[in-house]
N, C-alpha and C. Protein backbone atom coordinates (compact mmCIF):
# COMPACT_ATOMS: atom_id res chain seq x y z
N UNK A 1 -73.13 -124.77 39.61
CA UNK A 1 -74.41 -124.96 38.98
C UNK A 1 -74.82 -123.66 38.29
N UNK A 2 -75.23 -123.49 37.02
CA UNK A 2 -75.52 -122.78 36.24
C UNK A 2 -76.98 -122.34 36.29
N UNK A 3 -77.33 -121.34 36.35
CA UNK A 3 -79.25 -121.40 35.89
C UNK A 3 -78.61 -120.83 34.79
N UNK A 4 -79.60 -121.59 33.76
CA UNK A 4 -79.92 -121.64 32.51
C UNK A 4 -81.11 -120.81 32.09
N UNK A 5 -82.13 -121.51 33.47
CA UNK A 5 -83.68 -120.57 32.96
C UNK A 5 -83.66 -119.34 33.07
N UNK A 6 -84.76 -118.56 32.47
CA UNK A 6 -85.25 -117.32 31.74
C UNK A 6 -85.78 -116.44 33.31
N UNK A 7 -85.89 -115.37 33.54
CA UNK A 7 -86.63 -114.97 35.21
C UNK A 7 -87.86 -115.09 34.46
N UNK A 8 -89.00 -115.57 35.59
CA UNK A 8 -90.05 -115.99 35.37
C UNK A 8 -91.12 -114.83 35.73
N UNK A 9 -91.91 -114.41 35.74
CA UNK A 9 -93.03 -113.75 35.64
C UNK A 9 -93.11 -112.36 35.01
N UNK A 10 -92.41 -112.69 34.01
CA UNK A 10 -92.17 -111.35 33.48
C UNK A 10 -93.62 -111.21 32.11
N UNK A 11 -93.75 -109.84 32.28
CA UNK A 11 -94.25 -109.22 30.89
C UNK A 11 -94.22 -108.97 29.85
N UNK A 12 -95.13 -109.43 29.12
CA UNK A 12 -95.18 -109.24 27.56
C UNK A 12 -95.19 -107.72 27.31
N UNK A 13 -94.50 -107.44 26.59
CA UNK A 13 -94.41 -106.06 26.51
C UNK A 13 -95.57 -105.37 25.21
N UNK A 14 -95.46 -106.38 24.51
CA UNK A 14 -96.50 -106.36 23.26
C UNK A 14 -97.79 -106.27 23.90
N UNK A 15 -97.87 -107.14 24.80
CA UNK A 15 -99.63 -107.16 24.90
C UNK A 15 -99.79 -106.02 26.10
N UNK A 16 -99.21 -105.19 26.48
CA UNK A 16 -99.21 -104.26 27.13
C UNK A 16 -99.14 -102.91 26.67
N UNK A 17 -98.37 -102.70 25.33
CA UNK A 17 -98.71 -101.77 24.16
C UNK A 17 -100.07 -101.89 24.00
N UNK A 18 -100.42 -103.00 23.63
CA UNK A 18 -101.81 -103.24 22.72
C UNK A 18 -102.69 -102.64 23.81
N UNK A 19 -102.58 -103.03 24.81
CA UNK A 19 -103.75 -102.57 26.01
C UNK A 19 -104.03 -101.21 25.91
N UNK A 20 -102.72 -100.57 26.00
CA UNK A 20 -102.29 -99.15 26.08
C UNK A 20 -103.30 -98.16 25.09
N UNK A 21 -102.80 -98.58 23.93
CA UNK A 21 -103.24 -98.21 22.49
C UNK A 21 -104.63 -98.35 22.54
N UNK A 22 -105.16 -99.11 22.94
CA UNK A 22 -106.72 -99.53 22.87
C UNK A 22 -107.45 -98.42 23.65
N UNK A 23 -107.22 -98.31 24.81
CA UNK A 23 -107.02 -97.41 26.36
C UNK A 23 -107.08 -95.82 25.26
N UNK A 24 -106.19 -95.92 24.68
CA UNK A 24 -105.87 -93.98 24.61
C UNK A 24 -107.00 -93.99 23.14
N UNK A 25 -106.86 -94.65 22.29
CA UNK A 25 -107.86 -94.98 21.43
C UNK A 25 -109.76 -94.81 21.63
N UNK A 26 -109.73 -95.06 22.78
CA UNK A 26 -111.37 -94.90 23.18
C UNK A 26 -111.44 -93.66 24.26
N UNK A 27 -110.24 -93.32 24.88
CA UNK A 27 -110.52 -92.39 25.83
C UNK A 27 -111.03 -90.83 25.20
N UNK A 28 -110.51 -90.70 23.96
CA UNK A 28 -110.59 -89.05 23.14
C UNK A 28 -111.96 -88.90 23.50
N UNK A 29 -112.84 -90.06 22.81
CA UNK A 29 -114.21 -89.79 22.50
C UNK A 29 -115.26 -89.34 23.33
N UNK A 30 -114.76 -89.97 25.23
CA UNK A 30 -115.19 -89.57 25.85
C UNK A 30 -115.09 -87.92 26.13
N UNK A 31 -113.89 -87.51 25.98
CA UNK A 31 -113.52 -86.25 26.40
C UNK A 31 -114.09 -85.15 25.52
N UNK A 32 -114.24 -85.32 24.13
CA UNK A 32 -114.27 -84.52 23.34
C UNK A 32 -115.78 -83.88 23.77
N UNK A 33 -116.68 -85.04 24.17
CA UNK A 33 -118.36 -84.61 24.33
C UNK A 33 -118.27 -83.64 25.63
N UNK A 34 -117.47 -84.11 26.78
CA UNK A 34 -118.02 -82.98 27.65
C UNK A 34 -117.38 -81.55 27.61
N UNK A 35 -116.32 -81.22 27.13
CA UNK A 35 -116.06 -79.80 26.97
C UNK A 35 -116.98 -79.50 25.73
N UNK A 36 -117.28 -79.95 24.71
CA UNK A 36 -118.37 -79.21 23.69
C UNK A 36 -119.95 -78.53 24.50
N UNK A 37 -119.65 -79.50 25.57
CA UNK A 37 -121.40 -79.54 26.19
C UNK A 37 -120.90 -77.95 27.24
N UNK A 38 -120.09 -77.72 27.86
CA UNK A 38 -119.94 -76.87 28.69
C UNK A 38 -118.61 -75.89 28.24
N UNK A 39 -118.92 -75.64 27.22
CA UNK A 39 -117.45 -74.50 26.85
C UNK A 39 -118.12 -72.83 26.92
N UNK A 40 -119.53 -73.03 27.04
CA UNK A 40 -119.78 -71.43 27.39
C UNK A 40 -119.40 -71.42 28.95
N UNK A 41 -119.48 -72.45 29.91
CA UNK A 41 -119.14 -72.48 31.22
C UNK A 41 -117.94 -71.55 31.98
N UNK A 42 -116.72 -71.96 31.09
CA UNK A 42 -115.76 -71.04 31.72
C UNK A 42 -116.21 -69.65 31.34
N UNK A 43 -116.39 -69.46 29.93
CA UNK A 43 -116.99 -67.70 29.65
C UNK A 43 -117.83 -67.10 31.05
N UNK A 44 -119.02 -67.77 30.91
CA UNK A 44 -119.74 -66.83 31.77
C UNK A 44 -118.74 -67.15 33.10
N UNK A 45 -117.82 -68.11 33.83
CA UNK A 45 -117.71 -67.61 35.39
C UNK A 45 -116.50 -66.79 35.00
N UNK A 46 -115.57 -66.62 33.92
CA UNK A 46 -114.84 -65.65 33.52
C UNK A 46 -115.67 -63.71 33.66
N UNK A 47 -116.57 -63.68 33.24
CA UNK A 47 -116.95 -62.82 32.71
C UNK A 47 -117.95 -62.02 33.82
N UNK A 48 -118.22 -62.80 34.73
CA UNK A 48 -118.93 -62.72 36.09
C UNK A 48 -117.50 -62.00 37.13
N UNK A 49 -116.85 -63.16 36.94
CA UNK A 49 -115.75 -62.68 37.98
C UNK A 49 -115.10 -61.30 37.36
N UNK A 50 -115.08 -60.63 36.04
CA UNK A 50 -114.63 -59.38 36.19
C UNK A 50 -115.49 -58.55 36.63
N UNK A 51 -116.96 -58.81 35.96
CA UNK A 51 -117.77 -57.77 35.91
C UNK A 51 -118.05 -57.41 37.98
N UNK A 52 -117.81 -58.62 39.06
CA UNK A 52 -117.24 -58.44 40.31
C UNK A 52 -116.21 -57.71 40.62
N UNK A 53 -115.47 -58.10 39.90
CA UNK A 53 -113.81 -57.04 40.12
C UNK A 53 -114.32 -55.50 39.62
N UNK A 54 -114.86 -55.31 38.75
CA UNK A 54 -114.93 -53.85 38.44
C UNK A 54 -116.08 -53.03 39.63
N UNK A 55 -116.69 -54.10 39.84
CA UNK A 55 -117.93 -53.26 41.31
C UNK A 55 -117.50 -53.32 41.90
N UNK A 56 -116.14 -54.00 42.30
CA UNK A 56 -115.40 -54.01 44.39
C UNK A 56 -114.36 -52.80 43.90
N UNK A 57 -114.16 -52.41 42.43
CA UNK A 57 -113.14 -51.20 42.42
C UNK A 57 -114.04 -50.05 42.11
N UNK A 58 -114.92 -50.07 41.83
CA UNK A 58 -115.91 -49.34 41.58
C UNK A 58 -116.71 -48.62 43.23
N UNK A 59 -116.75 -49.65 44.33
CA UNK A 59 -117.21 -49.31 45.51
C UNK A 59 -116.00 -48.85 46.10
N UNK A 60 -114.88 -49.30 45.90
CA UNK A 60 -113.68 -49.21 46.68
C UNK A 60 -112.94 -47.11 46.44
N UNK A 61 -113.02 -46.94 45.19
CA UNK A 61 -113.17 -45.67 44.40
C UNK A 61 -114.12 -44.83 45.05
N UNK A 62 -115.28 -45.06 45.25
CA UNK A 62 -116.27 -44.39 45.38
C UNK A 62 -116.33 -43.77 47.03
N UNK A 63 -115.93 -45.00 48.16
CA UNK A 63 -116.10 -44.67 48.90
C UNK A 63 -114.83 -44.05 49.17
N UNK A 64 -113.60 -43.96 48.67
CA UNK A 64 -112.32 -43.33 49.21
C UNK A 64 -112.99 -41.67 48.52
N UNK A 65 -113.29 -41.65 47.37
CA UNK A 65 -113.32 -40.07 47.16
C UNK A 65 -114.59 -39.49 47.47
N UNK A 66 -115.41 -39.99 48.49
CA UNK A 66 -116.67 -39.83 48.87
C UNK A 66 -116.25 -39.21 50.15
């Protein structure tokens, strides 16, 4: 006895592109707004955390040649 039929529950591969495409298509728009809204954010904890590093070498200095 032969099967003839096709395996059954398989996926359209097309309509699973399309999903895809749609998906990456709307996702940019979300992303693009919240780094515009908070891009000074990394600066200042960048710029905090040295201006820390230079006072713990700054105390660290001070009290060795003190």
């Amino acid at each position: 006895m032969a099967n003839n039929q096709g395996p059954q529950g398989t996926n359209d591969p097309a309509g699973s592109t399309q999903m895809f495409r749609a998906f990456v298509d709307d996702a940019p728009q979300g992303r693009q707004a919240a780094p515009a809204a908070s891009s000074s954010g990394p600066r200042i904890g960048l710029i905090v955390g040295i201006l820390a590093a230079v006072v713990v070498v700054a105390a660290v200095a001070w009290l060795a040649l003190g």
